[in-house]
N, C-alpha and C. Protein backbone atom coordinates (compact mmCIF):
# COMPACT_ATOMS: atom_id res chain seq x y z
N UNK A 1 27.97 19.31 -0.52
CA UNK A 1 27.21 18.66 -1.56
C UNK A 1 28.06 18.58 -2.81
N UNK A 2 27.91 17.48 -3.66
CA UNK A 2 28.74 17.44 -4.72
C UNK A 2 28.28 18.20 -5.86
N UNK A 3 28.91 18.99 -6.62
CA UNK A 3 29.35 19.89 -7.42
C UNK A 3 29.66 19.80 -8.71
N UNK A 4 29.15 20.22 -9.58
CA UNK A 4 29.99 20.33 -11.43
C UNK A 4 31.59 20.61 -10.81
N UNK A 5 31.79 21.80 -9.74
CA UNK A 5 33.25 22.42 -9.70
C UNK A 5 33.70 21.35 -8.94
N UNK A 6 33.37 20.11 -7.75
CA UNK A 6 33.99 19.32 -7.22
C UNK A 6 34.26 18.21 -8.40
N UNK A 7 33.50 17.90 -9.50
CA UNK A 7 34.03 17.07 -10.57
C UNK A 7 34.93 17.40 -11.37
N UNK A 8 35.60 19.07 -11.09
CA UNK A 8 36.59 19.35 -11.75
C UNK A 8 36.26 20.16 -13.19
N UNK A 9 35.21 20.78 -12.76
CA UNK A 9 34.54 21.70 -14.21
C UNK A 9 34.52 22.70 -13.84
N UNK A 10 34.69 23.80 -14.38
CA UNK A 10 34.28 25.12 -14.07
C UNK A 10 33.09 25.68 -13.50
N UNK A 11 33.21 26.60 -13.03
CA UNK A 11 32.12 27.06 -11.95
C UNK A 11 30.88 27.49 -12.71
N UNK A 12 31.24 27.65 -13.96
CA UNK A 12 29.55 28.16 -14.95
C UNK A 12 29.47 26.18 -15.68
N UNK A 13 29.24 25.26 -14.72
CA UNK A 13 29.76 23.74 -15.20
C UNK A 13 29.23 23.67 -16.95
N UNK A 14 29.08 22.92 -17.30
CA UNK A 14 29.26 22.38 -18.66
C UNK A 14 27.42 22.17 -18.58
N UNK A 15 26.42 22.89 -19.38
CA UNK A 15 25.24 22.79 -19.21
C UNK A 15 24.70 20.96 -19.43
N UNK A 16 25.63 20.68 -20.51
CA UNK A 16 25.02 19.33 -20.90
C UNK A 16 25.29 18.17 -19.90
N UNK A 17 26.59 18.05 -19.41
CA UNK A 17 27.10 17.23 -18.10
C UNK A 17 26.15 17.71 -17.11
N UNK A 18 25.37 18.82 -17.11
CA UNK A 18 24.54 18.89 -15.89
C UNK A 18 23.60 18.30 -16.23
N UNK A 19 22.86 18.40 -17.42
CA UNK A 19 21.56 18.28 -17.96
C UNK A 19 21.75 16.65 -17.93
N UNK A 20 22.81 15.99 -18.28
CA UNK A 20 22.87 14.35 -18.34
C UNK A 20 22.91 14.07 -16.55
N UNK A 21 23.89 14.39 -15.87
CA UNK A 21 23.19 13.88 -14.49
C UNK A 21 21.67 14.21 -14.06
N UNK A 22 21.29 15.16 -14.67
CA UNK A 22 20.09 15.49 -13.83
C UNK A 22 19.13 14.42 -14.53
N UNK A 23 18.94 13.88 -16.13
CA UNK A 23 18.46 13.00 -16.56
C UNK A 23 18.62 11.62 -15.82
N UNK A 24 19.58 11.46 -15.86
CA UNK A 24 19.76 9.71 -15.10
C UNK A 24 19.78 9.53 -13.76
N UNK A 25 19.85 10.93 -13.23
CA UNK A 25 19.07 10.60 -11.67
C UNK A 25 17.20 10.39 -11.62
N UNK A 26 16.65 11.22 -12.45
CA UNK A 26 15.72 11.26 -12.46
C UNK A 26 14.49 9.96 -13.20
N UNK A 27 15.69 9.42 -13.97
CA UNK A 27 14.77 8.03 -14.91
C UNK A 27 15.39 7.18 -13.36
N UNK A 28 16.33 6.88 -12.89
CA UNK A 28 16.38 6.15 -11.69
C UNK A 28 15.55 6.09 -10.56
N UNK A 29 15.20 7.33 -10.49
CA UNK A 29 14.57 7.89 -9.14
C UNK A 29 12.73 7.59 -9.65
N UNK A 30 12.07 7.58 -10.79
CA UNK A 30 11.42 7.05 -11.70
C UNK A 30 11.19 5.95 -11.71
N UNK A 31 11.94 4.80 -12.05
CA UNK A 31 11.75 3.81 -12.14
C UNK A 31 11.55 3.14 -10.99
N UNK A 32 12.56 3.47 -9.54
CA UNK A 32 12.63 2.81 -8.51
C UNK A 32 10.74 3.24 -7.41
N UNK A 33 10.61 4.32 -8.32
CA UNK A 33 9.30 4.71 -7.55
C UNK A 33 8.02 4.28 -8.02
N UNK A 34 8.90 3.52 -9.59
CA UNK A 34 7.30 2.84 -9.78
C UNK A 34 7.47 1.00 -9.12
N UNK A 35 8.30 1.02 -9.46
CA UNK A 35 8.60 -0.81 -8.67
C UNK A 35 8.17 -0.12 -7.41
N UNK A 36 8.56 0.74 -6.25
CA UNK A 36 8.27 0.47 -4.46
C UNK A 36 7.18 0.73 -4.42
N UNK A 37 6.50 1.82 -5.37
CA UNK A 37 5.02 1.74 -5.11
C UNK A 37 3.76 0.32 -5.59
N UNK A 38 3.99 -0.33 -6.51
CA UNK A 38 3.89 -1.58 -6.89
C UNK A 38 3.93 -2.90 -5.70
N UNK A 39 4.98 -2.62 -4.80
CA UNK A 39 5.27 -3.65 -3.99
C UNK A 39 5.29 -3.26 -2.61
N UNK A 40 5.53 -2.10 -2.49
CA UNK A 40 4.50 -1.24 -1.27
C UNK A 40 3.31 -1.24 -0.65
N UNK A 41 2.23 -0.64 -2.10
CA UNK A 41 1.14 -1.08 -2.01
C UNK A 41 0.49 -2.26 -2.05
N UNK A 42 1.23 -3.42 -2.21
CA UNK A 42 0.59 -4.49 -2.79
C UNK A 42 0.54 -5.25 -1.26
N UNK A 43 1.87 -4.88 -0.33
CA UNK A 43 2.44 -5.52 0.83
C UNK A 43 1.18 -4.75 2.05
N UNK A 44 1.46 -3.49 1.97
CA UNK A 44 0.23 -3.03 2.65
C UNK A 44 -1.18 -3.76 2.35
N UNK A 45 -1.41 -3.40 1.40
CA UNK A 45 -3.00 -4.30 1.44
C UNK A 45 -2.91 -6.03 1.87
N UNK A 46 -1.86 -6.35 1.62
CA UNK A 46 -1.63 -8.07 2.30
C UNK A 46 -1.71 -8.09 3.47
N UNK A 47 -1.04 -6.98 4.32
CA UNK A 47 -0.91 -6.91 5.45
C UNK A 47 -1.91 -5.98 6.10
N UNK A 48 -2.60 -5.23 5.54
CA UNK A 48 -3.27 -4.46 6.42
C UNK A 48 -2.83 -3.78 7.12
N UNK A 49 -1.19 -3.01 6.76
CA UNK A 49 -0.89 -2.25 8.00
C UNK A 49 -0.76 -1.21 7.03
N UNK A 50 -0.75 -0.21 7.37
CA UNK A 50 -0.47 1.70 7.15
C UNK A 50 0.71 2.11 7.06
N UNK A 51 0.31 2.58 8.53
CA UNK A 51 1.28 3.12 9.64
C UNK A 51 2.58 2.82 9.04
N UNK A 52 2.66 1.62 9.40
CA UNK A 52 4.77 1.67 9.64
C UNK A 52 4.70 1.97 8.25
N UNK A 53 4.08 1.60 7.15
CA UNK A 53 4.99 2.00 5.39
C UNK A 53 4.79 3.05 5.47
N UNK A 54 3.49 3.70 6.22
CA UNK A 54 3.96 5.60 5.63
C UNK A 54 5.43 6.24 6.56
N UNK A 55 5.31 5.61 7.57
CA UNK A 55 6.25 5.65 8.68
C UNK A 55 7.25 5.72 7.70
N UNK A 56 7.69 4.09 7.50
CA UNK A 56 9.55 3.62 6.79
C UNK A 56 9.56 4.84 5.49
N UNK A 57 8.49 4.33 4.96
CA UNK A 57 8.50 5.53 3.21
C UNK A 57 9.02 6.89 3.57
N UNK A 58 8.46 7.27 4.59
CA UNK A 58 8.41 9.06 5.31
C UNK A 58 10.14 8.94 5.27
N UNK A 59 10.51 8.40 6.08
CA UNK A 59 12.15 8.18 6.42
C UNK A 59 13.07 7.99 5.46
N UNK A 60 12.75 7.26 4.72
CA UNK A 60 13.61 6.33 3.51
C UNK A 60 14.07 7.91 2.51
N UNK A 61 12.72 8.49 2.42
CA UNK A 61 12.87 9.62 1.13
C UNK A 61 13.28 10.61 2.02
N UNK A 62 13.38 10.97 2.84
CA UNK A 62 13.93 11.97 3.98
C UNK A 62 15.45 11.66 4.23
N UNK A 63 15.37 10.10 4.59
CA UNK A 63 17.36 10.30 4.65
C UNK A 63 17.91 10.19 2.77
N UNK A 64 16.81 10.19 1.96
CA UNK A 64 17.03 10.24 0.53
C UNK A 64 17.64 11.90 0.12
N UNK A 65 16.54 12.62 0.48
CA UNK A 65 17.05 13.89 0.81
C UNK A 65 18.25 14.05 1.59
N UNK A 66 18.75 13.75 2.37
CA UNK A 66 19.46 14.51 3.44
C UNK A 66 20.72 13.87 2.79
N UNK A 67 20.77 12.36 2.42
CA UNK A 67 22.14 11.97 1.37
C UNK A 67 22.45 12.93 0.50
N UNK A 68 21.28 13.34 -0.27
CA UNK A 68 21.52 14.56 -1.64
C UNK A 68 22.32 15.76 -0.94
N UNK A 69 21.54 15.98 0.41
CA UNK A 69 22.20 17.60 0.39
C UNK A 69 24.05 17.11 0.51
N UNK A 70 24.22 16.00 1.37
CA UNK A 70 25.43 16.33 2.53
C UNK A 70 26.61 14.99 1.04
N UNK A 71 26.33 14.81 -0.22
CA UNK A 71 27.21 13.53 -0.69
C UNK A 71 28.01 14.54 -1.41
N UNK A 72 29.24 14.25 -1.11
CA UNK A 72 30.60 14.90 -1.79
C UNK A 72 30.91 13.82 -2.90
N UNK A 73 30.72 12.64 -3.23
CA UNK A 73 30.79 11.99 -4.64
C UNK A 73 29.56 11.97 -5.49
N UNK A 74 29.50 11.55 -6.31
CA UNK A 74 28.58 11.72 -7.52
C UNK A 74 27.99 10.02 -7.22
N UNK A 75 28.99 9.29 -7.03
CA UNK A 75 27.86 8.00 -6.68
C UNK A 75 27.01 8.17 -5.87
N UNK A 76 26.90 8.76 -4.96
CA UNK A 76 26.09 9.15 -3.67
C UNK A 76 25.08 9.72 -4.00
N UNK A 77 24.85 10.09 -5.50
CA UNK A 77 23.56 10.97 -5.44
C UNK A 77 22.58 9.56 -6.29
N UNK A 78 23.22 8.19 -6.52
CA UNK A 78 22.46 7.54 -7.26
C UNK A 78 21.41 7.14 -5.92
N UNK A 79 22.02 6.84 -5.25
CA UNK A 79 22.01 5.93 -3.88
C UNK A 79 20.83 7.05 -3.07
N UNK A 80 21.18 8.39 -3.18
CA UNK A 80 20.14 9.39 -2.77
C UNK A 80 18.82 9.25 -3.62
N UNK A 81 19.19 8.92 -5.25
CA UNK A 81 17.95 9.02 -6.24
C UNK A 81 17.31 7.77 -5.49
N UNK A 82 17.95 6.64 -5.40
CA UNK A 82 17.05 5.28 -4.74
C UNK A 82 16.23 5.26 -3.80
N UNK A 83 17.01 6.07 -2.92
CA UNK A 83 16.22 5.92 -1.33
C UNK A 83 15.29 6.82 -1.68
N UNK A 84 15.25 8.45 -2.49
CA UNK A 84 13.96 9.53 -2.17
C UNK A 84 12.92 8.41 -3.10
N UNK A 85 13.22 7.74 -4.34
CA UNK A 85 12.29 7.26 -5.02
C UNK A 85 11.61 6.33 -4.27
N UNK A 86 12.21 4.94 -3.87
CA UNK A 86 11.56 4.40 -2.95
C UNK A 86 10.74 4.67 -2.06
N UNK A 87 11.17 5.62 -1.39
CA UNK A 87 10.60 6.17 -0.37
C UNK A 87 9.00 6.87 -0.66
N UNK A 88 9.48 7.61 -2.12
CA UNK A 88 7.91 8.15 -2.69
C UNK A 88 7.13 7.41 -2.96
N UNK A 89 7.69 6.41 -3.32
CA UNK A 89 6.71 5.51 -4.30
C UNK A 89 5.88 4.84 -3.10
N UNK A 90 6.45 4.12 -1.99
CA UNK A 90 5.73 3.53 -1.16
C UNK A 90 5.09 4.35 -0.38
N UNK A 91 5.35 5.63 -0.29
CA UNK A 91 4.65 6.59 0.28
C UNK A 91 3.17 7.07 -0.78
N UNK A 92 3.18 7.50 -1.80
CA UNK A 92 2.28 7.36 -2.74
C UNK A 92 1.03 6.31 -2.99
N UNK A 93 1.90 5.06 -2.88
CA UNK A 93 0.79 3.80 -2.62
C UNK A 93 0.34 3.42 -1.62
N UNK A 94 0.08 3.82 -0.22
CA UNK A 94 -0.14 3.81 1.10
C UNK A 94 -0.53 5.39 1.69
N UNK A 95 -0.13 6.11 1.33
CA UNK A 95 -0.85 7.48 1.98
C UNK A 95 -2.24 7.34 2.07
N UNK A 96 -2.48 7.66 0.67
CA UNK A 96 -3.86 7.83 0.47
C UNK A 96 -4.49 6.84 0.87
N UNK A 97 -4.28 5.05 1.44
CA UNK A 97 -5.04 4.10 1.77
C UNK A 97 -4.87 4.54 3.12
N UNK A 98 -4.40 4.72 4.07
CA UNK A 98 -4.10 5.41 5.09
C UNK A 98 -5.62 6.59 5.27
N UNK A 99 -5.44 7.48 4.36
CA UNK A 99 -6.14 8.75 4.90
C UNK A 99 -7.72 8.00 4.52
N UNK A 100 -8.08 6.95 3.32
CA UNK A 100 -9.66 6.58 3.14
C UNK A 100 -9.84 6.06 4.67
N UNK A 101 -8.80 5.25 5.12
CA UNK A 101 -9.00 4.43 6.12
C UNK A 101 -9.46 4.90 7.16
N UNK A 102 -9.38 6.36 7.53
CA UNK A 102 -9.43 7.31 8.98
C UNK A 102 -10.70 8.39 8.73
N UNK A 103 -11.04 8.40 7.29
CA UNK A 103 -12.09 9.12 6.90
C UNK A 103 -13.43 9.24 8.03
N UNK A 104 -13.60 9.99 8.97
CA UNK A 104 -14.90 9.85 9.62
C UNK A 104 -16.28 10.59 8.75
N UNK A 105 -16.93 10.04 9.24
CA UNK A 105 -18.59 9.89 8.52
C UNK A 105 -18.01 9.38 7.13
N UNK A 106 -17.51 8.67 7.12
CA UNK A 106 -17.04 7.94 5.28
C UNK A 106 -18.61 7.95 4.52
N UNK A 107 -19.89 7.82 4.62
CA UNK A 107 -20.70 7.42 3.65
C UNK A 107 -21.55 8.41 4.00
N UNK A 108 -21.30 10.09 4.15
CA UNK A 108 -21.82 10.94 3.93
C UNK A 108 -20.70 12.04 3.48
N UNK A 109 -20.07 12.21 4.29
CA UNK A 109 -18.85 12.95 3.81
C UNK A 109 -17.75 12.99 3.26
N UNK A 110 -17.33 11.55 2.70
CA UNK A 110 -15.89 11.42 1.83
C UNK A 110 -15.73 12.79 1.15
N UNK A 111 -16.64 12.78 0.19
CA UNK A 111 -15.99 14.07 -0.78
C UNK A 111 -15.81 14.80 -0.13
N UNK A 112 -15.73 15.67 0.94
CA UNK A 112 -15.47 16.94 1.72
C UNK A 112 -14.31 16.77 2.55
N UNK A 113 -14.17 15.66 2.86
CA UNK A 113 -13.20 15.03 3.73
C UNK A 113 -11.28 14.70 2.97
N UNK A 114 -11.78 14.31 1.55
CA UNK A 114 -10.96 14.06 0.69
C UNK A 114 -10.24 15.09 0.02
N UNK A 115 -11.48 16.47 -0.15
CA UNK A 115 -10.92 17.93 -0.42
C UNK A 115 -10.23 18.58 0.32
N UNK A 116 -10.43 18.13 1.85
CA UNK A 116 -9.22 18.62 3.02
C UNK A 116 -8.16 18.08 2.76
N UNK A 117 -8.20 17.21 2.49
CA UNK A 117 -6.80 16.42 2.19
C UNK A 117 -6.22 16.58 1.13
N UNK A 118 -7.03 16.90 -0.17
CA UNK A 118 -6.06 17.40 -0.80
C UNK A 118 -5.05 18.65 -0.56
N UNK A 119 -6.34 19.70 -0.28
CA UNK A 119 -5.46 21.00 0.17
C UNK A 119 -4.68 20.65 0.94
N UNK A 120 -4.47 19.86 2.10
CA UNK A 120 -3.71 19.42 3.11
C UNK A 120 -2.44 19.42 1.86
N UNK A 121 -2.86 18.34 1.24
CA UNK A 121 -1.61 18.01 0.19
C UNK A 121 -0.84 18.97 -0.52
N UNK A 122 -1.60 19.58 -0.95
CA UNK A 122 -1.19 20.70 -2.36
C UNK A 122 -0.94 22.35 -1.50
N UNK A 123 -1.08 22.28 -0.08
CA UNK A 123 -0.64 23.93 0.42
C UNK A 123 1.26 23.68 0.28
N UNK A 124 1.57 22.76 1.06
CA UNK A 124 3.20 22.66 0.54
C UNK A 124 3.68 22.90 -0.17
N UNK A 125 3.39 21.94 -1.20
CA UNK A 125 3.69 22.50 -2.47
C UNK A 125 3.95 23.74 -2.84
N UNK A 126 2.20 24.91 -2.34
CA UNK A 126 2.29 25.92 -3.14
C UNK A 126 3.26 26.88 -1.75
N UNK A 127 3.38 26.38 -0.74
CA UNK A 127 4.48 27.46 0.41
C UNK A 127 6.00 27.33 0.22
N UNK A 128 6.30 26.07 -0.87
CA UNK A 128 8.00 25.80 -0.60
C UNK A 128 8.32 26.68 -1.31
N UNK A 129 7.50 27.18 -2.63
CA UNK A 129 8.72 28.27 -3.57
C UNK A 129 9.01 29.26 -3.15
N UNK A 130 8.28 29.89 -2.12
CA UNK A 130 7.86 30.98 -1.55
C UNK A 130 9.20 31.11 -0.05
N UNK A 131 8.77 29.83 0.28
CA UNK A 131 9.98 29.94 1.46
C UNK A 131 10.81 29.37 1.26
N UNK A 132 11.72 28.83 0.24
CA UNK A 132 12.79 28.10 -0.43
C UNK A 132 13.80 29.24 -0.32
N UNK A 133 13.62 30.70 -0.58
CA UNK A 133 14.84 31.24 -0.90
C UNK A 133 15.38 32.08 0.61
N UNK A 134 14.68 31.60 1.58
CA UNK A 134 15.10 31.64 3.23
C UNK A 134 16.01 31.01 3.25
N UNK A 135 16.17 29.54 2.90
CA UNK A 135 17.08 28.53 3.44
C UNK A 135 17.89 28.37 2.30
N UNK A 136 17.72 28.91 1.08
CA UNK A 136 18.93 28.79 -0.03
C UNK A 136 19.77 30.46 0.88
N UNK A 137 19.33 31.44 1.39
CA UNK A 137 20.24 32.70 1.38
C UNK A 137 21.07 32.01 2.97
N UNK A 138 20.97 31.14 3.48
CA UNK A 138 21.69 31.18 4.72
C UNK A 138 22.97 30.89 4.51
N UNK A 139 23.42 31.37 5.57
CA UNK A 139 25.44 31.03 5.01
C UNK A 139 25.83 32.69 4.75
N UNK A 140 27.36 32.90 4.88
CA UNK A 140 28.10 33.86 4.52
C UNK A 140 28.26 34.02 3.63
N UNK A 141 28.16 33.13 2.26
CA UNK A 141 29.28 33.57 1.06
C UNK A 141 27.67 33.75 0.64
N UNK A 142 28.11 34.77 -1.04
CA UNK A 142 26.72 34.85 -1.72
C UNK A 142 26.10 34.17 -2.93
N UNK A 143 26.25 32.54 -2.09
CA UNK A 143 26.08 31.41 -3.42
C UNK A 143 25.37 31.10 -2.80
N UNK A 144 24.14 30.38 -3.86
CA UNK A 144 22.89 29.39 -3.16
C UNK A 144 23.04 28.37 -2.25
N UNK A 145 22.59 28.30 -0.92
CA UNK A 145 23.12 27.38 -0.07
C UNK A 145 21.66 26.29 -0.17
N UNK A 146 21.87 25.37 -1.61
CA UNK A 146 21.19 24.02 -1.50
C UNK A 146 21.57 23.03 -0.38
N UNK A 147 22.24 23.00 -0.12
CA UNK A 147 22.56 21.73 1.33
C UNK A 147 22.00 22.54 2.62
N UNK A 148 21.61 23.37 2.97
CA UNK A 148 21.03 23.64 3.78
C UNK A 148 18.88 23.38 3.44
N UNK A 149 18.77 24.18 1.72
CA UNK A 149 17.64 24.02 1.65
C UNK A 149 17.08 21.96 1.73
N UNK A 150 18.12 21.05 1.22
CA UNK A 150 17.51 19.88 1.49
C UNK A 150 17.75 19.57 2.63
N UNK A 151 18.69 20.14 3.53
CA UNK A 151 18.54 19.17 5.27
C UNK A 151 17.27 19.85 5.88
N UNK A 152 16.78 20.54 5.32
CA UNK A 152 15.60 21.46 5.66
C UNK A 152 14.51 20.65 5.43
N UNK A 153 14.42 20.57 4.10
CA UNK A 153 13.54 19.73 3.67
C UNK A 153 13.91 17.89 4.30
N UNK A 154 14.64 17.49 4.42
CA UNK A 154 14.61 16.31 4.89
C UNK A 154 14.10 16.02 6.52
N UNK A 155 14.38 16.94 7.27
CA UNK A 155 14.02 17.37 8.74
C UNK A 155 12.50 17.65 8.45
N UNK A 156 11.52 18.29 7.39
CA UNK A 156 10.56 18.32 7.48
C UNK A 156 9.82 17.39 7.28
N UNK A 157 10.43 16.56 6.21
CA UNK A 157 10.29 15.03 5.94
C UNK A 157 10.02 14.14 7.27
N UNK A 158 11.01 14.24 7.76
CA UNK A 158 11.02 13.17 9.04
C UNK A 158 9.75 13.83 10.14
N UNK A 159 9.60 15.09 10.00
CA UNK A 159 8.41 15.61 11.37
C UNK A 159 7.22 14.95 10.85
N UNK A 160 7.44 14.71 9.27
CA UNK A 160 6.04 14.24 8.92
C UNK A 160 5.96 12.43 9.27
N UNK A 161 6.80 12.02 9.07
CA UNK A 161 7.22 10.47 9.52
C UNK A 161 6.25 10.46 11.07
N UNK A 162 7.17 11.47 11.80
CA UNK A 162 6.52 11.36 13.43
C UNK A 162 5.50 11.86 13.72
N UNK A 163 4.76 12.47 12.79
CA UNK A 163 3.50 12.98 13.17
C UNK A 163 2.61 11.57 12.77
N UNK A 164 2.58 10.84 11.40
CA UNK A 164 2.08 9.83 11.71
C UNK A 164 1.44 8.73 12.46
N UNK A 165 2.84 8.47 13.63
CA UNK A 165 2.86 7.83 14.80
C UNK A 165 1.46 8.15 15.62
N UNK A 166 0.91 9.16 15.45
CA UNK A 166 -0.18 9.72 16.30
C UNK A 166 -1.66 9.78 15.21
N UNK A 167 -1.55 8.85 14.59
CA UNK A 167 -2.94 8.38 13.71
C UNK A 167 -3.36 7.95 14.61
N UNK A 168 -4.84 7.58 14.82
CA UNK A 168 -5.90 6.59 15.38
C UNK A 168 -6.43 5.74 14.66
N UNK A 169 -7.33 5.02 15.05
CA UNK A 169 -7.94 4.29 14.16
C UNK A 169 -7.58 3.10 12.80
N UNK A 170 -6.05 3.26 13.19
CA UNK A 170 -5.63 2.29 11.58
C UNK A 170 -4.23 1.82 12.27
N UNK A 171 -4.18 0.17 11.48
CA UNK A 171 -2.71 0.29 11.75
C UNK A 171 -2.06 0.65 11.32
C-alpha cells in the first residue's frame, strides 16, 4: 500500500501532507458519491431493476477498497477514492429501494420490518472497531497491517455483492 515513507518522507510522515491527501481523497470520494447516487437512483427507478445496481455498486466499492489496500502510487488511491464513492453512492440510492421492495406484510408491518434492517445495517458498523485490530495485528513485523485490514474488508464487500444474487421477489 502506498505510504508517506514510499513518497519519500519520514516514517513519523509530515502530519499536514497527510492531512491534505486525506482531504482531497475524501471531497473526491464525496462528490463522486453524490453524482452516482443521483444517476443510480434515477436509472434504477427508470428501469425497475435492483438487483444488478446493488450487485455492480457492491463490487465497484469493494474492488474500490481492495485498489486502496494493494496501490503502491498515490494516483491509485484517486482512482480507489472513485470507484469506493461510486460504488456507495449507487449503493445508497438503490439499497434501501431494494429492501421497501421485498418488505413482506408491507401495510401492517413496514415499521418493524424497516427496524430489522436498520439493525441489520448499523450491527457492522458497531462489530468493525471491535474486530479491526485482528486483521490490522496480522503479519510479522509490529506495524499496523492496513492492506490486509482493507482486502478484508473488500472480500466482505464482495460476499455481500453475492449474497444479493439470492433476493426473491425483485429484480
Amino acid at each position: 500500500m502506498w505510504t508517506a515513507r514510499s513518497a519519500g518522507t519520514s516514517p513519523g510522515a509530515d502530519q499536514t501532507t497527510v492531512l491534505s491527501w486525506q482531504l482531497r481523497l475524501s471531497i473526491l470520494q464525496t462528490l463522486v458519491l453524490v453524482i452516482a447516487a443521483s444517476v443510480g437512483g434515477a436509472l434504477s427507478d427508470r428501469t425497475g431493476r435492483r438487483k444488478i445496481f446493488v450487485i455492480a455498486s457492491t463490487a465497484l466499492a469493494g474492488s474500490g477498497r481492495l485498489l486502496f489496500a494493494l496501490a503502491q502510487v498515490p494516483e491509485l488511491l484517486y482512482v480507489s477514492a472513485t470507484f469506493f464513492g461510486a460504488g456507495l453512492g449507487v449503493y445508497f440510492a438503490v439499497d434501501l429501494a431494494l429492501v421497501t421492495d421485498v418488505l413482506p406484510n408491507r401495510e401492517t408491518e413496514a415499521a418493524k420490518n424497516m427496524g430489522v434492517f436498520n439493525i441489520a445495517n448499523a450491527l457492522p458498523q458497531s462489530l468493525a472497531p471491535a474486530i479491526a485490530p485482528v486483521f490490522l495485528a496480522i503479519g510479522s513485523d509490529s506495524t499496523q497491517n492496513y492492506t490486509s485490514l482493507f482486502i478484508i474488508a473488500a472480500v466482505l464487500v464482495f460476499l455481500g455483492a453475492v449474497s444479493t444474487i439470492f433476493i426473491r421477489g425483485v429484480r
